[in-house]
Protein backbone atom coordinates (compact mmCIF):
# COMPACT_ATOMS: atom_id res chain seq x y z
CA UNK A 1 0.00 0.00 0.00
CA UNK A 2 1.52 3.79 -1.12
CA UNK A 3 0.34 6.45 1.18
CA UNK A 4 0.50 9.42 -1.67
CA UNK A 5 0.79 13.03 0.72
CA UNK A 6 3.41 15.04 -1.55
CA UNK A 7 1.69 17.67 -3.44
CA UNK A 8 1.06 17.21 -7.07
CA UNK A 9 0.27 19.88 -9.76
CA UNK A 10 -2.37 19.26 -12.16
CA UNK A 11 -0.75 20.97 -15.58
CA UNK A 12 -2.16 23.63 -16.78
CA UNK A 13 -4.80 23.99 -14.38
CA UNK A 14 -2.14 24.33 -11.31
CA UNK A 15 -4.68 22.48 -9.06
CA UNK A 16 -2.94 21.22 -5.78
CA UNK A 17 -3.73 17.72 -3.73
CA UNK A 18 -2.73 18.08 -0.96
CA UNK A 19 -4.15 15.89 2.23
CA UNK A 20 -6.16 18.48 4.19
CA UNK A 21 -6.67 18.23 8.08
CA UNK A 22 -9.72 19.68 7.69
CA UNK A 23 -10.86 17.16 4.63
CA UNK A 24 -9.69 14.02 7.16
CA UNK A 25 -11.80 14.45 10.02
CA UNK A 26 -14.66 14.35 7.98
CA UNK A 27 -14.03 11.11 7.90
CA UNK A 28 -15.65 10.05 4.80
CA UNK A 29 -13.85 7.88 1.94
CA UNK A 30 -14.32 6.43 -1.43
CA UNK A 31 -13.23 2.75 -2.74
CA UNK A 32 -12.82 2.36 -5.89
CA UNK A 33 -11.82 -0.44 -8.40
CA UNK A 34 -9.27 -1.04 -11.26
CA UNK A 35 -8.77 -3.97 -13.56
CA UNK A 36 -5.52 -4.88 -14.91
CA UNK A 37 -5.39 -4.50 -18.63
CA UNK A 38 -5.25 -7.61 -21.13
CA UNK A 39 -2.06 -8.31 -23.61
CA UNK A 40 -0.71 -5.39 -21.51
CA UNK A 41 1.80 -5.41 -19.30
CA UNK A 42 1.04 -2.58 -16.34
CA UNK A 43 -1.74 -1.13 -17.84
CA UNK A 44 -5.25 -0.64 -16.01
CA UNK A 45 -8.52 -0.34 -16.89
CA UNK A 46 -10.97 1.38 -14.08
CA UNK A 47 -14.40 0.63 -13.58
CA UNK A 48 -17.09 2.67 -14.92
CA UNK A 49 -17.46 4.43 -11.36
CA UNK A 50 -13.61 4.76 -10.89
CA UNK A 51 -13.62 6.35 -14.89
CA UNK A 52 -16.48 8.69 -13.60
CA UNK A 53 -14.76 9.90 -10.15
CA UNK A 54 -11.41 10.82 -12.47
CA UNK A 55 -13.23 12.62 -15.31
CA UNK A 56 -13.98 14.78 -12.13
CA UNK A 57 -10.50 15.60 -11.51
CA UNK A 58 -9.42 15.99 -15.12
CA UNK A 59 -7.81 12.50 -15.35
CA UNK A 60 -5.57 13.15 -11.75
CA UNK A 61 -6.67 9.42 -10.75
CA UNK A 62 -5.19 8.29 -13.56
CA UNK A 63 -1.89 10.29 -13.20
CA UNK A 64 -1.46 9.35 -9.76
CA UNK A 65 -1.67 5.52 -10.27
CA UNK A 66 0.90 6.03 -12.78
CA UNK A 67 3.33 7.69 -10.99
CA UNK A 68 2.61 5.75 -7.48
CA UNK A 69 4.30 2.57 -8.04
CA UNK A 70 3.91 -0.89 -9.86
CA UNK A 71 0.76 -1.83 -11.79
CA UNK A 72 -2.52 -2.61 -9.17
CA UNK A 73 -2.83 -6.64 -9.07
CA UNK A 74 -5.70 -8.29 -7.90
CA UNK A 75 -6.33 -6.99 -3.90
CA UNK A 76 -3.58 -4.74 -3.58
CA UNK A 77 -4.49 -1.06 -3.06
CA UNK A 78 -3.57 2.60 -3.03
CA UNK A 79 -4.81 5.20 -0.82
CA UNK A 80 -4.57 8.80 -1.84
CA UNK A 81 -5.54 12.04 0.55
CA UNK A 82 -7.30 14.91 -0.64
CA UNK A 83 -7.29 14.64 -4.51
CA UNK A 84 -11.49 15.38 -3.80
CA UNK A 85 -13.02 18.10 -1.57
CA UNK A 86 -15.87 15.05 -0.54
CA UNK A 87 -13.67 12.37 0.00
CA UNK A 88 -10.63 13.17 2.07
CA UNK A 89 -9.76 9.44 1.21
CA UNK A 90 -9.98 7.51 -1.66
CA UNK A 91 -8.59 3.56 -1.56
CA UNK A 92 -7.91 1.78 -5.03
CA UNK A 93 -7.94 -1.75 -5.41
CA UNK A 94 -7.21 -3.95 -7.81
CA UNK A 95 -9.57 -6.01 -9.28
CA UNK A 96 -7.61 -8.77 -11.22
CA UNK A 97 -7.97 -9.61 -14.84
CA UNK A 98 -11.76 -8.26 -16.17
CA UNK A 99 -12.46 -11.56 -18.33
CA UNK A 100 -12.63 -13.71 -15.32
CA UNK A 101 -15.44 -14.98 -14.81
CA UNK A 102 -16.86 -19.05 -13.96
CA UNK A 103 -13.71 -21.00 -13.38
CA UNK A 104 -14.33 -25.15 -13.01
CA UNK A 105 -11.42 -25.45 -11.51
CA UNK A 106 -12.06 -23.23 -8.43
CA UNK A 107 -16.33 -24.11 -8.98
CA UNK A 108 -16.71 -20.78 -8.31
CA UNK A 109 -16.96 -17.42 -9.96
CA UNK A 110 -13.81 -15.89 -9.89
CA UNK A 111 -15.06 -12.17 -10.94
CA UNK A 112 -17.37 -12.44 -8.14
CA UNK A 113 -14.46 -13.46 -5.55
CA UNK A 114 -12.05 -10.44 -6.71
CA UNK A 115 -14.85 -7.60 -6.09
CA UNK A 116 -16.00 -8.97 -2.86
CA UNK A 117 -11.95 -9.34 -2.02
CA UNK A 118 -11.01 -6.00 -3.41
CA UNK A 119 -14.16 -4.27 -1.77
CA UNK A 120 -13.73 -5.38 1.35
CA UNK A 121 -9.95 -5.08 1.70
CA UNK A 122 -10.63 -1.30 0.80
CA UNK A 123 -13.26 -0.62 3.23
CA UNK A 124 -11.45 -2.07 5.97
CA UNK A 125 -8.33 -0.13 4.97
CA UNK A 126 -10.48 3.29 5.64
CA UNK A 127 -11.97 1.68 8.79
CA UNK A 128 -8.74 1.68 10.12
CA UNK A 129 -8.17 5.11 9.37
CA UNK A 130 -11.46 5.99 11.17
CA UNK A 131 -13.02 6.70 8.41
CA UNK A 132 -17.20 6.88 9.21
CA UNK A 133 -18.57 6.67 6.27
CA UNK A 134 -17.55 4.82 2.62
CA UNK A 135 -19.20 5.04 -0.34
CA UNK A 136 -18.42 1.71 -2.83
CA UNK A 137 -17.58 1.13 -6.33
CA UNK A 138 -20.21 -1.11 -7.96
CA UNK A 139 -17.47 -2.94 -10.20
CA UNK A 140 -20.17 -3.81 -12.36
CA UNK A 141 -21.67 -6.03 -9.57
CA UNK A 142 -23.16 -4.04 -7.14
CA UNK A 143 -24.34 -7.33 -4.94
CA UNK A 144 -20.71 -8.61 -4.78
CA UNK A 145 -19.53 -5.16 -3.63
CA UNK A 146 -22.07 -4.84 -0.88
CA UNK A 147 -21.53 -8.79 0.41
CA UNK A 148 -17.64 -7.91 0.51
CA UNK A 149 -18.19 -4.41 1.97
CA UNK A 150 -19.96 -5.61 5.02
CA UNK A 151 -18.93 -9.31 5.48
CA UNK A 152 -15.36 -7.23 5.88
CA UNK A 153 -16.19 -4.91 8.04
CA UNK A 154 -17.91 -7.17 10.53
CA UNK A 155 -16.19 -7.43 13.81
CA UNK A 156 -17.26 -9.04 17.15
CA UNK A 157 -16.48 -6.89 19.84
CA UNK A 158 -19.90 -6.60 21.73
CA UNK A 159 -17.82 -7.51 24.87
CA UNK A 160 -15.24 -5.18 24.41
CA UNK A 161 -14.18 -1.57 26.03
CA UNK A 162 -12.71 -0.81 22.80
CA UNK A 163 -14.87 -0.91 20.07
CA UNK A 164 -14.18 -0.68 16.17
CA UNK A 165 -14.81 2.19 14.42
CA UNK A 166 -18.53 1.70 12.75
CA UNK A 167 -18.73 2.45 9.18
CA UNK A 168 -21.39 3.26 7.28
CA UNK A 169 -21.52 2.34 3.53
CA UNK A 170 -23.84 3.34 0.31
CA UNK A 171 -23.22 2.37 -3.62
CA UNK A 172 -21.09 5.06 -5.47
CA UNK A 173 -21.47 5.47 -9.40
CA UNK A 174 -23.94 2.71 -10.33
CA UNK A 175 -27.61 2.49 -10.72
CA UNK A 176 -28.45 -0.85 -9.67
CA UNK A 177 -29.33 -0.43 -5.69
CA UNK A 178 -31.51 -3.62 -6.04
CA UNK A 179 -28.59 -5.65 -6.59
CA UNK A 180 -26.74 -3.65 -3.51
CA UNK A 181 -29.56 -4.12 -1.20
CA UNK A 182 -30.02 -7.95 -2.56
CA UNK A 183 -25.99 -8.27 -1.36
CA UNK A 184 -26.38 -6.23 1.84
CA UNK A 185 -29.56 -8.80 2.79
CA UNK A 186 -27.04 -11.25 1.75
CA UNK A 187 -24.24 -9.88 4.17
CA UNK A 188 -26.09 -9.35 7.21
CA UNK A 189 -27.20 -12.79 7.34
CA UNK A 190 -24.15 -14.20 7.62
CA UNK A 191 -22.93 -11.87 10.00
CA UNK A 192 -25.52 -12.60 12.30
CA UNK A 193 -24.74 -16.43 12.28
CA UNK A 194 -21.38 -14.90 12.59
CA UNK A 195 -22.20 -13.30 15.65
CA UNK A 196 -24.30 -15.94 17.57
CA UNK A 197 -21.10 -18.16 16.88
CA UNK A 198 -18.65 -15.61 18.08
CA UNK A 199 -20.63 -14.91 21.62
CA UNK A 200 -19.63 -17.12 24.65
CA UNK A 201 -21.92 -19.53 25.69
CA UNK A 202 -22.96 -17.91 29.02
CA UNK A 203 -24.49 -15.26 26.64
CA UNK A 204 -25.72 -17.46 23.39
CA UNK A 205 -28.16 -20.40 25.56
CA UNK A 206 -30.38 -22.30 23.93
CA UNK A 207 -33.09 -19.56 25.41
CA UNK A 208 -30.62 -16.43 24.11
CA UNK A 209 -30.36 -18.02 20.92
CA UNK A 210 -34.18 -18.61 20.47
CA UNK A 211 -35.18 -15.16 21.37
CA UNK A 212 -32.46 -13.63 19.07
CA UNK A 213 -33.78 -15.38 16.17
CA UNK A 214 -37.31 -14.71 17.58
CA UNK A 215 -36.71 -10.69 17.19
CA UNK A 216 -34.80 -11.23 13.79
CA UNK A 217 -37.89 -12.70 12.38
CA UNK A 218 -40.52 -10.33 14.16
CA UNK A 219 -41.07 -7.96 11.12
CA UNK A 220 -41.75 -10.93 9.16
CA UNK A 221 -44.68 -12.44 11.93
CA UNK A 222 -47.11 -12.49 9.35
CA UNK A 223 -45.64 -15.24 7.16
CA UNK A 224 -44.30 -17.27 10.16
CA UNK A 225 -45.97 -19.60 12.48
CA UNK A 226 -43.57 -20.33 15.65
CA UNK A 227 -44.09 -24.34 16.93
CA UNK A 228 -43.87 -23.89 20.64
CA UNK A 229 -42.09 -26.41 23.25
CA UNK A 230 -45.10 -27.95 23.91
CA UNK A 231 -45.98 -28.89 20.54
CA UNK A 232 -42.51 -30.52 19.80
CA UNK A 233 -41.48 -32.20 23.27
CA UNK A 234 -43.23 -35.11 22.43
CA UNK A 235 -41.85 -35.03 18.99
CA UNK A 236 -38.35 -34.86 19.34
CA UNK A 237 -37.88 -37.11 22.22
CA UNK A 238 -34.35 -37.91 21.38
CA UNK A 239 -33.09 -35.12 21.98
CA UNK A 240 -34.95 -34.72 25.36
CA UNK A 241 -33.50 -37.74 26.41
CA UNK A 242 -30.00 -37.04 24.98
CA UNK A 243 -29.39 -33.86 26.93
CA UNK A 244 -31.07 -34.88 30.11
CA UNK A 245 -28.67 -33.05 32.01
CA UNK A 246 -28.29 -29.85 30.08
CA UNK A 247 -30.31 -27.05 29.21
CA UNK A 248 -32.68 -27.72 26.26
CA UNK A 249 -35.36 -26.03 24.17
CA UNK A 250 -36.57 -28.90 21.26
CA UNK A 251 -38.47 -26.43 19.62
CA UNK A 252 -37.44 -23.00 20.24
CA UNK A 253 -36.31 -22.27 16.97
CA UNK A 254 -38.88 -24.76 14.56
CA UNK A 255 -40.40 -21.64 12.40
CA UNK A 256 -41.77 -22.33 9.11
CA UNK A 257 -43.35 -19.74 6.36
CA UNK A 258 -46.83 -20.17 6.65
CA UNK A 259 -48.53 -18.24 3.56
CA UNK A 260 -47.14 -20.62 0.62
CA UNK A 261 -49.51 -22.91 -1.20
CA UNK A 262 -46.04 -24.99 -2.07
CA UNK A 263 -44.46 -27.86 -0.63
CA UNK A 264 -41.90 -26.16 1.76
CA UNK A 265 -37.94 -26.48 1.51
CA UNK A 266 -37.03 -27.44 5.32
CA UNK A 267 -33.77 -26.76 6.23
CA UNK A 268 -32.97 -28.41 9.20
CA UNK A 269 -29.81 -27.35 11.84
CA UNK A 270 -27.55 -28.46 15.08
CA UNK A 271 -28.42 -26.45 17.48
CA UNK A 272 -26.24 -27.38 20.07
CA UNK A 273 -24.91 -23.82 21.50
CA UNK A 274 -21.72 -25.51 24.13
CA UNK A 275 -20.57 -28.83 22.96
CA UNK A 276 -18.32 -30.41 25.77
CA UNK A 277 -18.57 -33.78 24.83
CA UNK A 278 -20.78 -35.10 27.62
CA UNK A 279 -19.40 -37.68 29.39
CA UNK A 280 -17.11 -38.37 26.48
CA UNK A 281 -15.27 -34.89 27.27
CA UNK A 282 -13.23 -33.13 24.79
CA UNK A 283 -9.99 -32.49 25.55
CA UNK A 284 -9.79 -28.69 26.81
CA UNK A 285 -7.60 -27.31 24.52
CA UNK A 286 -9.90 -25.19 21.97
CA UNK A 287 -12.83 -26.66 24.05
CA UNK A 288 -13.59 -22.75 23.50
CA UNK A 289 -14.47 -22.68 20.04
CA UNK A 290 -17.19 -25.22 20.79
CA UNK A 291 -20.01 -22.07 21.68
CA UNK A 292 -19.53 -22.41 17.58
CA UNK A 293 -21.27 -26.25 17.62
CA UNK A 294 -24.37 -24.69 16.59
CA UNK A 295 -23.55 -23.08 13.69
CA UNK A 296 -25.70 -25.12 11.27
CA UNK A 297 -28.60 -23.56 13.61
CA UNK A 298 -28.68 -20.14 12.20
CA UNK A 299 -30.39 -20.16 8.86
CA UNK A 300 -32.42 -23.53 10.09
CA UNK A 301 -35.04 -25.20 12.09
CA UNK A 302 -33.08 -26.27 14.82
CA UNK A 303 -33.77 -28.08 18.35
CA UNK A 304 -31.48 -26.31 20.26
CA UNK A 305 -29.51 -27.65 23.38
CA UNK A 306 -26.22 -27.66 25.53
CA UNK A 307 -23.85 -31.42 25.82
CA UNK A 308 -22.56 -30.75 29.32
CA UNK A 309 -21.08 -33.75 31.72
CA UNK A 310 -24.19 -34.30 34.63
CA UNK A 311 -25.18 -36.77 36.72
CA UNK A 312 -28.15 -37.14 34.89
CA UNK A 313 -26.37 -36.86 31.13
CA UNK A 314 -26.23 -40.18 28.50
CA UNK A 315 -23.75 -42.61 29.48
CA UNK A 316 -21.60 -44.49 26.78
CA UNK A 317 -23.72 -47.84 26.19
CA UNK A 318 -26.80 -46.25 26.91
CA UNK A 319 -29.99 -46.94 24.51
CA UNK A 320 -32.74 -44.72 23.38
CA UNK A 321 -34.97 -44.73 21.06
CA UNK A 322 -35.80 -42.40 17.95
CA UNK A 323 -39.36 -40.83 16.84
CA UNK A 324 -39.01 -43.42 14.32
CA UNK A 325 -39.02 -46.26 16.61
CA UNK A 326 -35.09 -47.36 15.80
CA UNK A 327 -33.43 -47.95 18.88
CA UNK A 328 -29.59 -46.21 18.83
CA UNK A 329 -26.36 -47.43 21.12
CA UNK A 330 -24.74 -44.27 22.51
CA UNK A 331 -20.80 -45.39 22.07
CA UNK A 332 -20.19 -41.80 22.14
CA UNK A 333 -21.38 -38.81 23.84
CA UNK A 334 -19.46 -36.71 21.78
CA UNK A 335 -20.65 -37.68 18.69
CA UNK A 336 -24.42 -36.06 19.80
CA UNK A 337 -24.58 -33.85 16.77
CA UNK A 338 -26.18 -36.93 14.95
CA UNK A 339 -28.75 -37.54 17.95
CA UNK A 340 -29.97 -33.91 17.55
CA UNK A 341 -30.70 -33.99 14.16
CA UNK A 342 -32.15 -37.58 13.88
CA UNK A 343 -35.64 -36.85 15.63
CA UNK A 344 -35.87 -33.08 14.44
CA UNK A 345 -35.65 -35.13 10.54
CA UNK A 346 -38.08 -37.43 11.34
CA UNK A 347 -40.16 -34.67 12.37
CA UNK A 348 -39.67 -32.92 9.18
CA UNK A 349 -40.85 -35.23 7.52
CA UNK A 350 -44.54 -34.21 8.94
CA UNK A 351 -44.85 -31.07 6.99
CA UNK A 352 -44.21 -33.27 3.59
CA UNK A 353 -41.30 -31.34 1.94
CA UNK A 354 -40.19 -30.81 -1.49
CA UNK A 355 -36.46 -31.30 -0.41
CA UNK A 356 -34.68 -31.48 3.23
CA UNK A 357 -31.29 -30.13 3.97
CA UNK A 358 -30.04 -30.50 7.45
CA UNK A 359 -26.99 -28.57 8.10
CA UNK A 360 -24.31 -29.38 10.90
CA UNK A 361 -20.82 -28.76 12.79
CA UNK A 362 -21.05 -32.74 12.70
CA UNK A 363 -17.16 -34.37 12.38
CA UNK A 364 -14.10 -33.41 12.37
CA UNK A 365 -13.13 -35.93 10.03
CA UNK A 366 -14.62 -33.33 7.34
CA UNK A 367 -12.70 -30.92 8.17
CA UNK A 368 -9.39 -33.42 7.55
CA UNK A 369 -10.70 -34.46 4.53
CA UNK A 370 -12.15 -31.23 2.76
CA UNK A 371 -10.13 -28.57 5.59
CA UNK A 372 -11.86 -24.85 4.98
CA UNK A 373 -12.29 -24.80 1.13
CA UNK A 374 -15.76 -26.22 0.85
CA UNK A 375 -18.54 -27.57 3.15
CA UNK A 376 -19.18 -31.23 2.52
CA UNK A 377 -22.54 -32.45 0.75
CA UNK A 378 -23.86 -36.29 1.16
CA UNK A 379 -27.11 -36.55 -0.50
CA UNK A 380 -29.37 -39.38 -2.02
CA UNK A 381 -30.32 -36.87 -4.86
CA UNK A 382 -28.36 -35.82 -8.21
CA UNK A 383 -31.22 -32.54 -8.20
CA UNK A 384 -30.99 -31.19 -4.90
CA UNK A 385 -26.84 -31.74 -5.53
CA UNK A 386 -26.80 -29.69 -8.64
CA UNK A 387 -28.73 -26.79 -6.96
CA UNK A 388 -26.38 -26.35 -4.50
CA UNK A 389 -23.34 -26.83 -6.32
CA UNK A 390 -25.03 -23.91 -8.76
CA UNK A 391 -25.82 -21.84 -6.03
CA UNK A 392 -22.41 -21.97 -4.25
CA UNK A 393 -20.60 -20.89 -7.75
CA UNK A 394 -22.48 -17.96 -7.51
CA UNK A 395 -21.23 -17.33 -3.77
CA UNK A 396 -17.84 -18.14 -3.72
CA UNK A 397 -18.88 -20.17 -0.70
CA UNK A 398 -18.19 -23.48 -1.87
CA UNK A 399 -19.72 -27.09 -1.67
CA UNK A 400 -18.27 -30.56 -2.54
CA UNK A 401 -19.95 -34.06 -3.41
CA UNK A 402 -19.19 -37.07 -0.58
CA UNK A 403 -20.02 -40.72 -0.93
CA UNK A 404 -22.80 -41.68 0.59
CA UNK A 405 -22.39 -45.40 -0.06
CA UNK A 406 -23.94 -48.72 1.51
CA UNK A 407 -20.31 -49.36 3.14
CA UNK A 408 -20.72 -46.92 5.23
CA UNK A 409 -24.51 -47.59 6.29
CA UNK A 410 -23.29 -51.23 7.29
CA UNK A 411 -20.81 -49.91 9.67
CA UNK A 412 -23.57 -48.10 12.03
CA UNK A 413 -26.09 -50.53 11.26
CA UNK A 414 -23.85 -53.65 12.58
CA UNK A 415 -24.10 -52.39 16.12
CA UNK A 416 -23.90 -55.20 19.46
CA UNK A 417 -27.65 -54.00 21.35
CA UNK A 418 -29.65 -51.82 19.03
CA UNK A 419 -30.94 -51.08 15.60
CA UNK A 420 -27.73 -48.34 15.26
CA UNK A 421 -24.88 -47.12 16.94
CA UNK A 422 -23.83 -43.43 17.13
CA UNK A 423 -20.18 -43.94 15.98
CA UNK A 424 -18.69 -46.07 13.13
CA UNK A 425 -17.65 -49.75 13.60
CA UNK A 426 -13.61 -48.75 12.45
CA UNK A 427 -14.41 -45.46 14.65
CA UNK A 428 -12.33 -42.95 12.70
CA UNK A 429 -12.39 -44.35 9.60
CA UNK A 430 -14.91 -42.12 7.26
CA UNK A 431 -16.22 -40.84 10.06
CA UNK A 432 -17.84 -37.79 8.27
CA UNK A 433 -19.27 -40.78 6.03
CA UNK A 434 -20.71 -42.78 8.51
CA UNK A 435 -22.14 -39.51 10.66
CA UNK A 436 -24.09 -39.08 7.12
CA UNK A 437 -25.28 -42.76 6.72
CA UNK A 438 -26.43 -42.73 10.12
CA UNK A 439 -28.75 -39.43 9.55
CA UNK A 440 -29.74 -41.38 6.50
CA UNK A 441 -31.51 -44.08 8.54
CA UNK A 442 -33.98 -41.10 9.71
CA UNK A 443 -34.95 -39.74 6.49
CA UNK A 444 -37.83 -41.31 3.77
CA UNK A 445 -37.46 -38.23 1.59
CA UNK A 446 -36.26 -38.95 -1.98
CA UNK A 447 -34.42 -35.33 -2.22
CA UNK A 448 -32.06 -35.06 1.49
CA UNK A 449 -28.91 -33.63 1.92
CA UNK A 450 -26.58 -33.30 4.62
CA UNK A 451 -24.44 -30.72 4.69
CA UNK A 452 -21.06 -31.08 7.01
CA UNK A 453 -19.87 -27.39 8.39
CA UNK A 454 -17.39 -28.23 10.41
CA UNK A 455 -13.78 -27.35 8.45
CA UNK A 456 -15.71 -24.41 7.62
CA UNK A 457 -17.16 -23.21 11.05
CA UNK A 458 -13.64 -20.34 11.37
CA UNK A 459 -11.80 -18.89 9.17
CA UNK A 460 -7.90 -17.87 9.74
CA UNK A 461 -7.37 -16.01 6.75
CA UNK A 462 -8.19 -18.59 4.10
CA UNK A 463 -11.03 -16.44 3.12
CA UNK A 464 -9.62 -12.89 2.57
CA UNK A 465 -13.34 -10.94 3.55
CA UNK A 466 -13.38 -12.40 6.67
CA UNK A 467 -11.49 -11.47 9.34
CA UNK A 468 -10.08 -14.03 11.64
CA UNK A 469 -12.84 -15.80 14.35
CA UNK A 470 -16.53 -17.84 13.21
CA UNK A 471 -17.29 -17.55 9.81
CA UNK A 472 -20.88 -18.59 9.14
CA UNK A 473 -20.59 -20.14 6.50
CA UNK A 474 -22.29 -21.82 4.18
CA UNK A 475 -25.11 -19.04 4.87
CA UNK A 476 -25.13 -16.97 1.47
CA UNK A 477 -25.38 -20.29 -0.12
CA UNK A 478 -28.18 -21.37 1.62
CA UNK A 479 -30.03 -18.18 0.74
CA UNK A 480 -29.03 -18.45 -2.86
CA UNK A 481 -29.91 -22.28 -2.79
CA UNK A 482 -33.27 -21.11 -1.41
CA UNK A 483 -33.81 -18.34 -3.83
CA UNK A 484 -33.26 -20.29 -6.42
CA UNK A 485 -36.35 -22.74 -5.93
CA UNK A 486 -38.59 -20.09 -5.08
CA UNK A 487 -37.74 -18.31 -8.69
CA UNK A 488 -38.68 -21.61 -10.22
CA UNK A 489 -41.60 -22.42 -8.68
């Protein structure tokens, strides 16, 4: 990054930019993009809004990249001070080659990826500086600018003294606010799975959790119909009996939309907010990041629940029994993920779906397998697969086929004093593959997936809009998944 302050005359008009006190407390910047020219070596081609902004100045913008230093590549950026009386700050980033576009390789669009990179890298470069308020270069995709622009800028510090600066951000030099507000919608979403991730446990129970989601959804009462505790405590009796000595709410968060004449999409979630293990603890080291186990609950139905060590709690060799009427061998309490979800699918069944997709931190064996690049999909259908592979292209938020073969269904189903047991016969071999043949057992539906969250439930800096901490992820895909059917009908 070149901090420009020298002065710099513009020709013949003798017009000075020079960073201005006054101009920087206003605290008010500009990001803009730039695309790096093809068959030419250093040359740059700005966006339509960028072109617009340096018409203003009589070509300066132009100038000044020139002079500042090596050609823009794809998410570095430039900041220059007072070059405009409105915006004290203006950050250019680069936007990468402009005929990217759908890569197979990558299954994802790689256009898409460098504006919601270069956006966000830019905002959070004025952030830093304090800066209150950003307007943002459409780059010809005004939804991709706004998802990058606030997925970056999203920080959890609810808890602490010192607070980030807030910034404030609106569309600069484009015309299509639909597609900004569609990618703002987009962005918020996932920062609020973000944040009930991020928050301790102590502050994100099963109750906290259900009221959040509760106010979330309030403007929208009219096309929701809450199901109550009482309603599903008879229903989802496994997980009753599974957390017996933790908190538990089995139908706290069981909404559905209430006004269509449609078979519904369910999307079912984990919704276990602490995840110690039970009496199987977890070692303590990152024990921590387990306030994240429920972070397939978000954009979900979810029974929600805490696995804490109790007198009262499952015991390894315990059996209970499912809605269904199979009867399941608790090996491990730590594997619990799979109890949760296997009542709240049979009960899923009862509203008659056109497709279920249950969505869970379930093994870590995904995460070995598949690490942060992609959530993992098992599913018994080549449609419902092919809808959420298009919709994570579209995302950047990726998703990858698993096997969901009969070898792995043999391994839970040959179990010593039940129908099932909760943990493969090898134990850690497949076990993201036998978590999924186990949900199987629970479902009738002829379009199910499962989708495994867990290699994507943080993010170091693998993603480059997200800052370090919970990512909540795979939530823009789920809303474009979603989307999708409800275009088509």
């Amino acid at each position: 990054m070149l901090l420009l302050r020298r002065t710099v005359q513009a020709g013949k008009h003798g017009r000075s930019f020079s960073a201005s006190q006054t101009l920087l407390s206003e605290r008010k910047g500009l990001v803009l993009g730039v695309f790096e020219k093809e068959g030419e070596e250093g040359g740059l081609h700005l966006t339509e809004a960028a072109a617009g902004f340096d018409q203003t100045l009589s070509g300066k913008l132009s100038e000044l990249l020139k002079i500042s230093g090596p050609t823009l590549k794809q998410g570095k950026s430039r900041i220059f001070y007072g070059i405009h009386k409105d915006f004290p700050c203006v950050a250019v980033v680069g936007l990468g080659k402009t005929a990217a576009g759908v890569c197979g390789s990558e299954n994802w669009d790689t256009s898409k990826e460098n504006v919601r990179q270069a956006m966000s890298a830019g905002c959070r470069l004025l952030q830093d500086l304090e800066v209150k308020h950003v307007e943002v270069d459409g780059c010809g995709d005004a939804q991709s600018a706004a998802e990058g622009a606030g997925l970056g800028l999203f920080q959890y510090d609810q808890l602490k003294s010192k607070k980030k600066n807030k910034v404030t951000t609106q569309l600069h030099g484009s015309a299509d606010s639909a597609g900004w507000q569609k990618g703002v919608t987009y962005a918020e979403g996932q920062n609020l799975a973000r944040m009930l991730m991020e928050a301790p446990a102590n502050h994100i129970t099963p109750t906290a959790f259900a009221n959040t989601i509760e106010e979330k959804l309030a403007p929208h009462a009219e096309r929701i119909s809450g199901l109550d505790r009482a309603a599903t405590d008879g229903s989802v009796s496994q997980c009753v009996s599974r957390f017996r000595g933790a908190p538990c709410l089995p139908g706290a968060a069981l909404q559905r939309l209430s006004d269509s004449k449609q078979a519904p999409l369910l999307l079912v979630g984990k919704g276990v907010t602490f995840d110690s293990g039970g009496i199987s603890l977890k070692p303590s080291p990152s024990m921590d990041a387990m306030r994240a186990d429920m972070g397939g609950a978000p954009p979900c139905l979810a029974p929600l629940c805490e696995n804490m060590p109790s007198g009262k709690a499952t015991k390894p060799g315990d059996v209970v029994v499912a809605q269904n009427g199979k009867t399941i061998q608790v090996d491990n309490t730590d594997a619990e993920g799979r109890l949760v979800l296997a009542d709240a699918l049979c009960y899923g069944h009862t509203f008659n779906p056109r497709a279920i997709v249950n969505v869970a931190t379930l093994t870590g064996a995904i995460d070995v397998a598949l690490g942060s690049a992609a959530t993992g999909v098992f599913t018994n259908s080549d449609w419902l697969w092919e809808q959420l592979q298009k919709a994570s292209v579209v995302t950047g938020d990726r998703v990858w086929r698993m096997p969901l073969f009969q070898h792995y269904t043999r391994q839970v189903t040959d179990c010593q004093l039940a129908d099932l047991n909760n943990v493969g016969k090898y134990s850690r071999s497949g076990g993201a593959c036998t978590a999924a043949a186990f949900l199987r057992e629970f479902v009738t539906a002829p379009h199910w997936a499962h989708l495994d969250i867990a290699g994507v439930m943080s993010n170091k800096d693998e993603v480059p809009y997200l800052r370090k901490g919970m990512s909540g992820r795979p939530t823009r895909t789920l809303v474009e998944f979603a989307a999708g059917l409800v275009h088509k009908g």
